[in-house]
PDB file of N, CA and C in Angstrom:
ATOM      1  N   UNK A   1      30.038  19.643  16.375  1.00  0.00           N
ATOM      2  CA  UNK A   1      30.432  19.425  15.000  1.00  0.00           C
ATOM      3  C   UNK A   1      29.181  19.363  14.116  1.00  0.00           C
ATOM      4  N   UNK A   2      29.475  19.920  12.748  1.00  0.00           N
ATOM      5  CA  UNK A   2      28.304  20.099  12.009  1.00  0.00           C
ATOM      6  C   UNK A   2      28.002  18.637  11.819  1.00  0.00           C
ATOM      7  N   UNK A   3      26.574  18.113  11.231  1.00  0.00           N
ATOM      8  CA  UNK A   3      26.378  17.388  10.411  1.00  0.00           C
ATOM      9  C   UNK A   3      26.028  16.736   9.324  1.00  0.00           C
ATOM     10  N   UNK A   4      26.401  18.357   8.511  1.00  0.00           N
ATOM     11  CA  UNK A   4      26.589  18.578   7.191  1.00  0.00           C
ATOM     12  C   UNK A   4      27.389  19.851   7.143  1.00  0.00           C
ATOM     13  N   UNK A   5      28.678  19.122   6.594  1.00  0.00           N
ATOM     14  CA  UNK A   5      29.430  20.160   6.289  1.00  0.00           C
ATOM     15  C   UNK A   5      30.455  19.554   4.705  1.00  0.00           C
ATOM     16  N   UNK A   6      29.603  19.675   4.253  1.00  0.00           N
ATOM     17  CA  UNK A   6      29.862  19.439   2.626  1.00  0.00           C
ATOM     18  C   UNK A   6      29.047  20.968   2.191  1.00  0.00           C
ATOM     19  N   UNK A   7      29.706  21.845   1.047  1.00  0.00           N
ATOM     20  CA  UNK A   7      28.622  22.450   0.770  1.00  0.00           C
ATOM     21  C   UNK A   7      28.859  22.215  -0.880  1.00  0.00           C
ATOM     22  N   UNK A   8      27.860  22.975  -1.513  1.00  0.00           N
ATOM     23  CA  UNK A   8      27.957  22.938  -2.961  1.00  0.00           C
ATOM     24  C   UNK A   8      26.973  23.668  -3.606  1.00  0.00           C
ATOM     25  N   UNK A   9      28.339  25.045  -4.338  1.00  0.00           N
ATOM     26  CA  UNK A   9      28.043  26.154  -4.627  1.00  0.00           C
ATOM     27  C   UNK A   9      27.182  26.166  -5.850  1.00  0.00           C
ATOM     28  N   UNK A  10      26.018  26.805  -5.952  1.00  0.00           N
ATOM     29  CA  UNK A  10      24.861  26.982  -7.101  1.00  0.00           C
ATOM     30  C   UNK A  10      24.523  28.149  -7.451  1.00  0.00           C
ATOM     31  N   UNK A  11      24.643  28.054  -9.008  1.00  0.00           N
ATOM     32  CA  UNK A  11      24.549  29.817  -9.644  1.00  0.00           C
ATOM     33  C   UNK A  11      23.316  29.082 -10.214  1.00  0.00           C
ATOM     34  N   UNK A  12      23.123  30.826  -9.841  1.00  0.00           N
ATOM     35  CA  UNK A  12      21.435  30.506 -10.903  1.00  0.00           C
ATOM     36  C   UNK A  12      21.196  31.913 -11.549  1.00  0.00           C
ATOM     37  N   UNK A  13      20.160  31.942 -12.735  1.00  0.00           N
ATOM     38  CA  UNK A  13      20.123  33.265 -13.292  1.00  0.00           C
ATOM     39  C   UNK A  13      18.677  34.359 -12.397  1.00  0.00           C
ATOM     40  N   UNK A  14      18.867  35.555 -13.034  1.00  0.00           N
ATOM     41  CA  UNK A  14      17.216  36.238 -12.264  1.00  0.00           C
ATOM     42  C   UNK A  14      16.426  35.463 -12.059  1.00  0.00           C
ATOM     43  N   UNK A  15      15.970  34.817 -13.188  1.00  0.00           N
ATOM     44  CA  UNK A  15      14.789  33.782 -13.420  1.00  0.00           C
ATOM     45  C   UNK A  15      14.341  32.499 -12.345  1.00  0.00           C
ATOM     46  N   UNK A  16      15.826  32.011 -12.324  1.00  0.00           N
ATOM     47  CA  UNK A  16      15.725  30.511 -11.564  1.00  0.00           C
ATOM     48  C   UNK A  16      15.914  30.988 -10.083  1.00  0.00           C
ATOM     49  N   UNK A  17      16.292  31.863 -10.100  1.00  0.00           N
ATOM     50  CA  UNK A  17      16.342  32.517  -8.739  1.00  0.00           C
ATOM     51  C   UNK A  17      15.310  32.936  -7.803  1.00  0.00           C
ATOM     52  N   UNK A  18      14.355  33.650  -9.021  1.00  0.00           N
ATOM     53  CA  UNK A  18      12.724  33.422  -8.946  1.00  0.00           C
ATOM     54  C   UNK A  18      11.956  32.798  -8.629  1.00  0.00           C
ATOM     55  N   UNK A  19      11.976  31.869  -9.562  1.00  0.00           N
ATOM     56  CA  UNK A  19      11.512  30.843  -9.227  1.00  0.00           C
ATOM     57  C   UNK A  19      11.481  29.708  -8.358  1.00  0.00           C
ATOM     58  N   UNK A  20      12.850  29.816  -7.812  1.00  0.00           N
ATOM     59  CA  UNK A  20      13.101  28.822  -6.047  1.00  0.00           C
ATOM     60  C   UNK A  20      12.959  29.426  -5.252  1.00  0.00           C
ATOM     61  N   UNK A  21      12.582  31.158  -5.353  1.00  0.00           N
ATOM     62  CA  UNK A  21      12.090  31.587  -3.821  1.00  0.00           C
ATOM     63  C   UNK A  21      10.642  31.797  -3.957  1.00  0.00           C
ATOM     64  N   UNK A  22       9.956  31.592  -5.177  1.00  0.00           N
ATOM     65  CA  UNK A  22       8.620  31.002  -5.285  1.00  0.00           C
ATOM     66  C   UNK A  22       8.231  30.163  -4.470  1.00  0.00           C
ATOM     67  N   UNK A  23       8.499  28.770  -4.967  1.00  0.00           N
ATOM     68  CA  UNK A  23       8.339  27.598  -4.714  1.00  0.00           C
ATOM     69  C   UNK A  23       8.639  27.237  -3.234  1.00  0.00           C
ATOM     70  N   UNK A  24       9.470  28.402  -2.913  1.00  0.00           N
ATOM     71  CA  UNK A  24      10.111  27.783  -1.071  1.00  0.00           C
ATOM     72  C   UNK A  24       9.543  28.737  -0.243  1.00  0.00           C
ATOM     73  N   UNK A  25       8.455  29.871  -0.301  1.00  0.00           N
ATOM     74  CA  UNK A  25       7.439  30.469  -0.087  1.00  0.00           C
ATOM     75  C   UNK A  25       6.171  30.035  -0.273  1.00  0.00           C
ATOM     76  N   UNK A  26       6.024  29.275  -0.867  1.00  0.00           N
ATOM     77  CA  UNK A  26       4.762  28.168  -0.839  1.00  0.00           C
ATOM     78  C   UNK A  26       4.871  27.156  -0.418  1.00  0.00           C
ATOM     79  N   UNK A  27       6.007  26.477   0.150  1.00  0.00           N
ATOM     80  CA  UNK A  27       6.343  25.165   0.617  1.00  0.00           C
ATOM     81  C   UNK A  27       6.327  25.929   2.367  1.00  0.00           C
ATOM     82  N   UNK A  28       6.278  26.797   2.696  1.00  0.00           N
ATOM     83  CA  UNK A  28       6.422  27.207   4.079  1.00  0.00           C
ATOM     84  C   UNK A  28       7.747  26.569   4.475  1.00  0.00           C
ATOM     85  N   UNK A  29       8.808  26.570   3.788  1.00  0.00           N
ATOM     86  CA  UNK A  29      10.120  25.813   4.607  1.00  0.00           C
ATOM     87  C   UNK A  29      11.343  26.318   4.450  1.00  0.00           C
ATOM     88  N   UNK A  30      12.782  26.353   4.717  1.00  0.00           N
ATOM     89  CA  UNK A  30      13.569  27.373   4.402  1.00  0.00           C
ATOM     90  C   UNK A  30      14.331  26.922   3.350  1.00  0.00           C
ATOM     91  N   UNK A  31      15.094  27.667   2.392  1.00  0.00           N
ATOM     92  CA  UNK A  31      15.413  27.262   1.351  1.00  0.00           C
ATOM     93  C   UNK A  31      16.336  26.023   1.364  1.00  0.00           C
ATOM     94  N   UNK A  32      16.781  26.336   2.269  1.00  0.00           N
ATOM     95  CA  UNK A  32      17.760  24.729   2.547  1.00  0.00           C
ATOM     96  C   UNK A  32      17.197  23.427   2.387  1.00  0.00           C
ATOM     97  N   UNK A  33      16.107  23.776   3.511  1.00  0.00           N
ATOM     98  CA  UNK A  33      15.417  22.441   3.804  1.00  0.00           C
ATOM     99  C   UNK A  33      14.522  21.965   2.555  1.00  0.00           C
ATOM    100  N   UNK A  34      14.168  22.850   1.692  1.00  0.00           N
ATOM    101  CA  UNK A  34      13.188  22.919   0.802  1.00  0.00           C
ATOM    102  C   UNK A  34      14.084  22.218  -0.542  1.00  0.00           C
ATOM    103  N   UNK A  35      15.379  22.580  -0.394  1.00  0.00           N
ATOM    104  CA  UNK A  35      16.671  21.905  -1.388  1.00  0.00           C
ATOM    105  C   UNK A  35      16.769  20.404  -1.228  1.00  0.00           C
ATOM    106  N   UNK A  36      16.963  20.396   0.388  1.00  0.00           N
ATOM    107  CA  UNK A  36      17.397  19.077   1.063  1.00  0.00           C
ATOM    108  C   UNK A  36      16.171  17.831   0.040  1.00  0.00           C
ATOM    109  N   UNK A  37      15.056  18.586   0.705  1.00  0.00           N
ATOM    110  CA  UNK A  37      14.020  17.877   0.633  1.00  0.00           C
ATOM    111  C   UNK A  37      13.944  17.508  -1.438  1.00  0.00           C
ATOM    112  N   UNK A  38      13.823  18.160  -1.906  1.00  0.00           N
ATOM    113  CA  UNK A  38      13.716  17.983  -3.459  1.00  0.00           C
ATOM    114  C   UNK A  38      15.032  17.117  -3.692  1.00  0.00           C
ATOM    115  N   UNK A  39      16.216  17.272  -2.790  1.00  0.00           N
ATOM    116  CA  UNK A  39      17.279  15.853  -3.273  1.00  0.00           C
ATOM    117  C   UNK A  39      17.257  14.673  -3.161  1.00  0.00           C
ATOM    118  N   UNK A  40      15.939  14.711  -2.161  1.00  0.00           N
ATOM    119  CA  UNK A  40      16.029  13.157  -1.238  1.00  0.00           C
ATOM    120  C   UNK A  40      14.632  12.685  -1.593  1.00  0.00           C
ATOM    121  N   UNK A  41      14.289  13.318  -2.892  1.00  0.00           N
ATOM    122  CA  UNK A  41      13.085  12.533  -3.307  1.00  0.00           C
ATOM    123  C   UNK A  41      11.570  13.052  -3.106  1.00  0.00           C
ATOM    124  N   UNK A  42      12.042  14.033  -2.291  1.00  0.00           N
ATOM    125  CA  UNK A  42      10.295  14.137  -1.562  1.00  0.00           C
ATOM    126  C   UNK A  42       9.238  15.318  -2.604  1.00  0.00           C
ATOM    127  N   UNK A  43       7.984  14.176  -2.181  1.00  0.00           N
ATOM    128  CA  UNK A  43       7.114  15.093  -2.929  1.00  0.00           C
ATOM    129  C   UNK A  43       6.540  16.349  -2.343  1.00  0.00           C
ATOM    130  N   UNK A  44       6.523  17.691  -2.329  1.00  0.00           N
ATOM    131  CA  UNK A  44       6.408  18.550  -2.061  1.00  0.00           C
ATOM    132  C   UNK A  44       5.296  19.611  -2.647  1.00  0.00           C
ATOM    133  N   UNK A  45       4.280  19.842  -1.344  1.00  0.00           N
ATOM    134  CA  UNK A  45       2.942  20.422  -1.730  1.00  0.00           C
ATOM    135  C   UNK A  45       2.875  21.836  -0.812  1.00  0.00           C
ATOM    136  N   UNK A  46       2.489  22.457  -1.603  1.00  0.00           N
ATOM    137  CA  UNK A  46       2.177  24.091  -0.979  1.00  0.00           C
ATOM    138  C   UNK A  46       1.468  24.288   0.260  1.00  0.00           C
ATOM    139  N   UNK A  47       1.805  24.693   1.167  1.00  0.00           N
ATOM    140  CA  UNK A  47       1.123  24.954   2.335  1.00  0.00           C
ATOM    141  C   UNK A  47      -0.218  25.230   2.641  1.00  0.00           C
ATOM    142  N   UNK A  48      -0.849  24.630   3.214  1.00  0.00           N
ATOM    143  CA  UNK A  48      -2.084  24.807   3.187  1.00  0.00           C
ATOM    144  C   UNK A  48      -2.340  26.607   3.276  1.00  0.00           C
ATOM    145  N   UNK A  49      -3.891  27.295   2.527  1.00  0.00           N
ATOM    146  CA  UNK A  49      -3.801  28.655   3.036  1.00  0.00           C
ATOM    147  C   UNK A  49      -4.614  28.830   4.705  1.00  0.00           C
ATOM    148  N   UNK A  50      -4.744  29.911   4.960  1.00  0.00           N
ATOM    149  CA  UNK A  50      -4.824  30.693   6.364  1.00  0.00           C
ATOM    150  C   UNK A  50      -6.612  30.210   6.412  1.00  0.00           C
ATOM    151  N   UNK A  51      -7.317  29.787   5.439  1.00  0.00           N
ATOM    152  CA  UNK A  51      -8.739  29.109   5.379  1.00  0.00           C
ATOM    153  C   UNK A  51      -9.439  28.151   5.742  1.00  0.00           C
ATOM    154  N   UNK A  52      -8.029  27.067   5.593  1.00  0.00           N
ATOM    155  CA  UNK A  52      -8.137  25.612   5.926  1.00  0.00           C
ATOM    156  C   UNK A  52      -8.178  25.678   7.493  1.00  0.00           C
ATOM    157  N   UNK A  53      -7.715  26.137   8.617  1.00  0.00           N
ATOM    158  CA  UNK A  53      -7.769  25.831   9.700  1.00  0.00           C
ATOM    159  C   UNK A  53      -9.239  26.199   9.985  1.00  0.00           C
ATOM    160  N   UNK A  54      -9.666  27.684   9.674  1.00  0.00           N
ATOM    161  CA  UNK A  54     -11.183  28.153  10.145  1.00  0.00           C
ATOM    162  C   UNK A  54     -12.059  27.203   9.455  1.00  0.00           C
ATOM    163  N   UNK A  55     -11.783  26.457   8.031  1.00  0.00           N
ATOM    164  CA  UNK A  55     -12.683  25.568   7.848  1.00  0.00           C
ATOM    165  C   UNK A  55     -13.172  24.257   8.282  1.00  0.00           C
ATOM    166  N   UNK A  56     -11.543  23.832   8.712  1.00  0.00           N
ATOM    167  CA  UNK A  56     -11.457  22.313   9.733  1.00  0.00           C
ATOM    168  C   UNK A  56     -12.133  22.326  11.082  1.00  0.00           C
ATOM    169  N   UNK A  57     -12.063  23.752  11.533  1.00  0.00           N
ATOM    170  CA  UNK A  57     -12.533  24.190  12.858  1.00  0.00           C
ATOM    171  C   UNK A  57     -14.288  24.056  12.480  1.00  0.00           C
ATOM    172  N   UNK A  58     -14.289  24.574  11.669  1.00  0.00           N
ATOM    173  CA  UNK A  58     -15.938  24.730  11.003  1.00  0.00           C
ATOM    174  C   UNK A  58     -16.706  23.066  11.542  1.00  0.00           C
ATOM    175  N   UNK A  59     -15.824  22.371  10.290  1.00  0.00           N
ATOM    176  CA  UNK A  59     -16.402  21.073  10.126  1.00  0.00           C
ATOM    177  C   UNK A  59     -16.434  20.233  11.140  1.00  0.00           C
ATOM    178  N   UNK A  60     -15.340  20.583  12.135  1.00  0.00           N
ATOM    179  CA  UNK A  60     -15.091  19.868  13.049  1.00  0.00           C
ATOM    180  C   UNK A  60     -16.616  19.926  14.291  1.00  0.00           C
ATOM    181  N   UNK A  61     -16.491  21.485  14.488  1.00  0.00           N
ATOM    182  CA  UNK A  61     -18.147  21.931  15.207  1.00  0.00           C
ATOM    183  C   UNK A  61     -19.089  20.877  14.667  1.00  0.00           C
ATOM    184  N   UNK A  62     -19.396  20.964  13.204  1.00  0.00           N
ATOM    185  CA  UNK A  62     -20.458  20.462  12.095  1.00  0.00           C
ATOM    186  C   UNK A  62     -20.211  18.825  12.973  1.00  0.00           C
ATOM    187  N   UNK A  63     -19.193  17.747  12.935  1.00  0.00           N
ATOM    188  CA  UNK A  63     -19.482  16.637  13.097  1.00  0.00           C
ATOM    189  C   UNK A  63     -19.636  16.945  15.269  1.00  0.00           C
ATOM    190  N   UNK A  64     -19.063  17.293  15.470  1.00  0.00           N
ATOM    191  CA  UNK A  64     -19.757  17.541  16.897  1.00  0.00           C
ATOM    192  C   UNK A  64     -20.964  17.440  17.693  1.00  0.00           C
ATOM    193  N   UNK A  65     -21.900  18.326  16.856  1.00  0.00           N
ATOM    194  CA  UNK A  65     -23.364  18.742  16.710  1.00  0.00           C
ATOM    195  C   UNK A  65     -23.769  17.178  15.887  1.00  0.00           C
ATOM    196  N   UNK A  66     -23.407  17.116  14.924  1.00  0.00           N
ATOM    197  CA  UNK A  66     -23.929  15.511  14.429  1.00  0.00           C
ATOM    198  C   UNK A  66     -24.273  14.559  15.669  1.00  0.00           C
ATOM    199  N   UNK A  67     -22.874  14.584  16.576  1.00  0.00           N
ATOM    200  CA  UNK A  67     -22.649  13.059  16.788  1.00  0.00           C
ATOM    201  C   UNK A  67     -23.300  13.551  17.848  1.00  0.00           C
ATOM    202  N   UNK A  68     -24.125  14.704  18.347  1.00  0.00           N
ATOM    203  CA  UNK A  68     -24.663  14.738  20.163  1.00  0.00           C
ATOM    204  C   UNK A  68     -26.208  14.774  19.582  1.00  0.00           C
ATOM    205  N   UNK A  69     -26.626  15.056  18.338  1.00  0.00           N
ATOM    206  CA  UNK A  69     -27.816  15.006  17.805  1.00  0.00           C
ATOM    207  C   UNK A  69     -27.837  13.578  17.431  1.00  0.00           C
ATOM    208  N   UNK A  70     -27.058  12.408  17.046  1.00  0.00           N
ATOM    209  CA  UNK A  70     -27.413  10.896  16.890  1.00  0.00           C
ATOM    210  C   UNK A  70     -27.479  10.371  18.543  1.00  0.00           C
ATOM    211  N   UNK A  71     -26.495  10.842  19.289  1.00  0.00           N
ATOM    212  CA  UNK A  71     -26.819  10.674  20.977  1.00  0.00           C
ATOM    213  C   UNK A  71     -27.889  10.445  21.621  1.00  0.00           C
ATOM    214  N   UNK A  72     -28.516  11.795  21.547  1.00  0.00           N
ATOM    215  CA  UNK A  72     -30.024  12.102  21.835  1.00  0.00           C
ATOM    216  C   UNK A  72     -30.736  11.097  21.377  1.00  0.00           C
ATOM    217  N   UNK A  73     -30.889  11.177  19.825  1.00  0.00           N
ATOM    218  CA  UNK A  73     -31.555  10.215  19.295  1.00  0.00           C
ATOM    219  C   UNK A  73     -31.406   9.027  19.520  1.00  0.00           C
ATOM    220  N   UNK A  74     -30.447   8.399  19.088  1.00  0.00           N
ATOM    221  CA  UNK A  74     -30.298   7.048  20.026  1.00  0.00           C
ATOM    222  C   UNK A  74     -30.811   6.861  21.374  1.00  0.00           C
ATOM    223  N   UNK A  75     -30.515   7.794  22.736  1.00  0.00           N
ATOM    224  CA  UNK A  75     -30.636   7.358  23.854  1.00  0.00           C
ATOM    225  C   UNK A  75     -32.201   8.010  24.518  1.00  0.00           C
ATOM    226  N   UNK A  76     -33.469   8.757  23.173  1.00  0.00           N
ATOM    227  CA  UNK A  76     -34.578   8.885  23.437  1.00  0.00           C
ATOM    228  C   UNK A  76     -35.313   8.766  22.065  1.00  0.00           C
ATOM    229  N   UNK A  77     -34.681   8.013  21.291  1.00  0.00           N
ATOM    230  CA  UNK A  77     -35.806   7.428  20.163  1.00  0.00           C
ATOM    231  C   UNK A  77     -36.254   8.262  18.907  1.00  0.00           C
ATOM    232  N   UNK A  78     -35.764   9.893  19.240  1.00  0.00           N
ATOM    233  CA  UNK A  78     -36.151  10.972  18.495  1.00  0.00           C
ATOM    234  C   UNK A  78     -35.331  12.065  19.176  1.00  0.00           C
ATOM    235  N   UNK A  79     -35.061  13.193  18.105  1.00  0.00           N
ATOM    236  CA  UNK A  79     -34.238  14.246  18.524  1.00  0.00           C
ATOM    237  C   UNK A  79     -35.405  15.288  18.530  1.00  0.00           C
ATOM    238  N   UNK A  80     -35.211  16.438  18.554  1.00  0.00           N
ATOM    239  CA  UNK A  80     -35.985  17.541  19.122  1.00  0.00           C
ATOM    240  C   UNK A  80     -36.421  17.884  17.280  1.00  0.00           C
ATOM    241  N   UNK A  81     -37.093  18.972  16.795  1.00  0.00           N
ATOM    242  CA  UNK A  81     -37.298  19.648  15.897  1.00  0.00           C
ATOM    243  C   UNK A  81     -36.214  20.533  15.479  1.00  0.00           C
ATOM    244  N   UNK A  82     -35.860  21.072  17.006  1.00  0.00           N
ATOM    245  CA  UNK A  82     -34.625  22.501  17.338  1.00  0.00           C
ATOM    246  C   UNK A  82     -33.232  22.083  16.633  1.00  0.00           C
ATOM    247  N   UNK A  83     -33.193  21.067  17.524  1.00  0.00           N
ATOM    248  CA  UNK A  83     -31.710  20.449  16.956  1.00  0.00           C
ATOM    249  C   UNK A  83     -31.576  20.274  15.229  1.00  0.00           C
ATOM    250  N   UNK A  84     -32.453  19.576  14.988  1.00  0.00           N
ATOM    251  CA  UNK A  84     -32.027  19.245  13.301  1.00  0.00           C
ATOM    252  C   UNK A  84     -32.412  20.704  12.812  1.00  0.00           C
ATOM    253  N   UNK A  85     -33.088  21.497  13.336  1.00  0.00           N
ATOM    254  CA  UNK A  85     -32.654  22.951  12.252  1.00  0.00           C
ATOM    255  C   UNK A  85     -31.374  23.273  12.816  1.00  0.00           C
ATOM    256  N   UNK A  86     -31.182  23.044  13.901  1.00  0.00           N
ATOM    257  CA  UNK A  86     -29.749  23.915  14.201  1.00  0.00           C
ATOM    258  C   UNK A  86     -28.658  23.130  13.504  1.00  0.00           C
ATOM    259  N   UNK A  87     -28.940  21.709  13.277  1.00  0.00           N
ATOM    260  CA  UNK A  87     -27.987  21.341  12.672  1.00  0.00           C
ATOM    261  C   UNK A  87     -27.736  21.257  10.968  1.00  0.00           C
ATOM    262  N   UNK A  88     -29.116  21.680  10.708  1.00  0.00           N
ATOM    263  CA  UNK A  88     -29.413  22.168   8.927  1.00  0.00           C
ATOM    264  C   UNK A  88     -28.293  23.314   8.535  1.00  0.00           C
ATOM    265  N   UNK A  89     -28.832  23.995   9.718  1.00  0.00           N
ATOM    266  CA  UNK A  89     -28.176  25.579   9.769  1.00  0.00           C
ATOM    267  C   UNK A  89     -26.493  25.653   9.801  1.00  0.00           C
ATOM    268  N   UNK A  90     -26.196  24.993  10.257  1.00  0.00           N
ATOM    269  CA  UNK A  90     -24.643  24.987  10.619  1.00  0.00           C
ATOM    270  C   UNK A  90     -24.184  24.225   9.341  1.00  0.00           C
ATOM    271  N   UNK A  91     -24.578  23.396   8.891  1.00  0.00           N
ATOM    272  CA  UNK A  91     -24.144  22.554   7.660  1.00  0.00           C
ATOM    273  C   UNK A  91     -24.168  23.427   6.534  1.00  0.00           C
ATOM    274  N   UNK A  92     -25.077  23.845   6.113  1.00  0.00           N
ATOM    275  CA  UNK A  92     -25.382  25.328   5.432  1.00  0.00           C
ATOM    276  C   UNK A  92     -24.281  26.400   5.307  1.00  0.00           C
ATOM    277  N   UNK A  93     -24.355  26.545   6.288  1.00  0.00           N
ATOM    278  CA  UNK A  93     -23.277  27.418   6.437  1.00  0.00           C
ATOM    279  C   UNK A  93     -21.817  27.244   6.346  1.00  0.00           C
ATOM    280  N   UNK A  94     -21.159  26.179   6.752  1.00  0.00           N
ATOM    281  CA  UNK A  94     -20.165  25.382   5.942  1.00  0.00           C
ATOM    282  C   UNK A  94     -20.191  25.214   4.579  1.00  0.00           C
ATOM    283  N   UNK A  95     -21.679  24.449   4.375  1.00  0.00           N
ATOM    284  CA  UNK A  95     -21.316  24.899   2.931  1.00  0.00           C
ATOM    285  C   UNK A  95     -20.827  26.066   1.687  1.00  0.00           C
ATOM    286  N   UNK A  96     -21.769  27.082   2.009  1.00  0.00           N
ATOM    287  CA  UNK A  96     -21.549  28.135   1.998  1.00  0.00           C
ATOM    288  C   UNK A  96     -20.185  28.819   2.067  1.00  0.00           C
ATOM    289  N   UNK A  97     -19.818  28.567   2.770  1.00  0.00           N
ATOM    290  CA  UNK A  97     -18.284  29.229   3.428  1.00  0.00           C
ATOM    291  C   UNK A  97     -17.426  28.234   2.490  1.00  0.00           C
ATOM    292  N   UNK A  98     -17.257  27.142   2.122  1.00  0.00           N
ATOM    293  CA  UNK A  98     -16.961  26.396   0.916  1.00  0.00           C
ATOM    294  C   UNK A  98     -16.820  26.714  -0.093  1.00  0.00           C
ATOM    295  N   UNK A  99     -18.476  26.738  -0.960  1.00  0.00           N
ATOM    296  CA  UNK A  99     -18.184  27.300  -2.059  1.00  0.00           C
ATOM    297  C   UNK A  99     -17.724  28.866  -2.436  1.00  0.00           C
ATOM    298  N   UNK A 100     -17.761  29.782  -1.331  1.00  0.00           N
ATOM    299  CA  UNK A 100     -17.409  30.853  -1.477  1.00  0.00           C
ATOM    300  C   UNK A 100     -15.702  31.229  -1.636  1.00  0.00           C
ATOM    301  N   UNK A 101     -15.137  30.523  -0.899  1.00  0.00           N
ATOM    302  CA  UNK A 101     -13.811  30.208  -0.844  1.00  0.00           C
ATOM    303  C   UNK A 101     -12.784  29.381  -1.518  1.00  0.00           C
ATOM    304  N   UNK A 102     -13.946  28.395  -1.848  1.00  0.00           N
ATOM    305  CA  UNK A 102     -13.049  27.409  -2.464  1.00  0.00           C
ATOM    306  C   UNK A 102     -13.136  27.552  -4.073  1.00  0.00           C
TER     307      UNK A 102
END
């Protein structure tokens, strides 16, 4: 048995029609759920784009390399020369990839 089986029929013009398969194409969700959701209050934000994961992945490397370069350091008093360029370099480059994108 369903557990929603109420329905309730909605006309809309070109326009508004438009405009909710906008909005439910940027919400990544199906129009239903994307309905459901706007009845029951919820605040609703556009899907992250296809950037955010390669950038989280980015940053994520970036604190990685941090925390095995404070390691070192901590557990011999000083890190290498190598490391803090490599880790200049990688930060850099995040950045970079940042402002280019963002």
């Amino acid at each position: 048995m369903r557990k929603r089986n109420h329905i309730i029929p909605l006309h809309l013009n070109k326009k508004e029609l438009a405009h909710l398969e906008a909005q439910v194409k940027l919400s990544g969700l199906a129009r239903e759920e994307f309905l459901r959701s706007l009845i029951m209050g919820a605040q609703l934000q556009a899907r992250p784009c296809t950037h955010h994961a390669d950038l989280l992945h980015k940053v994520a490397g970036l604190c990685n390399n941090a925390n095995q370069l404070a390691k070192v350091a901590n557990t011999y008093g000083e890190a290498s020369q190598q490391s803090v360029e490599e880790m200049t370099s990688i930060a850099r480059a995040v950045w970079k990839e940042v402002k280019e994108n963002w």
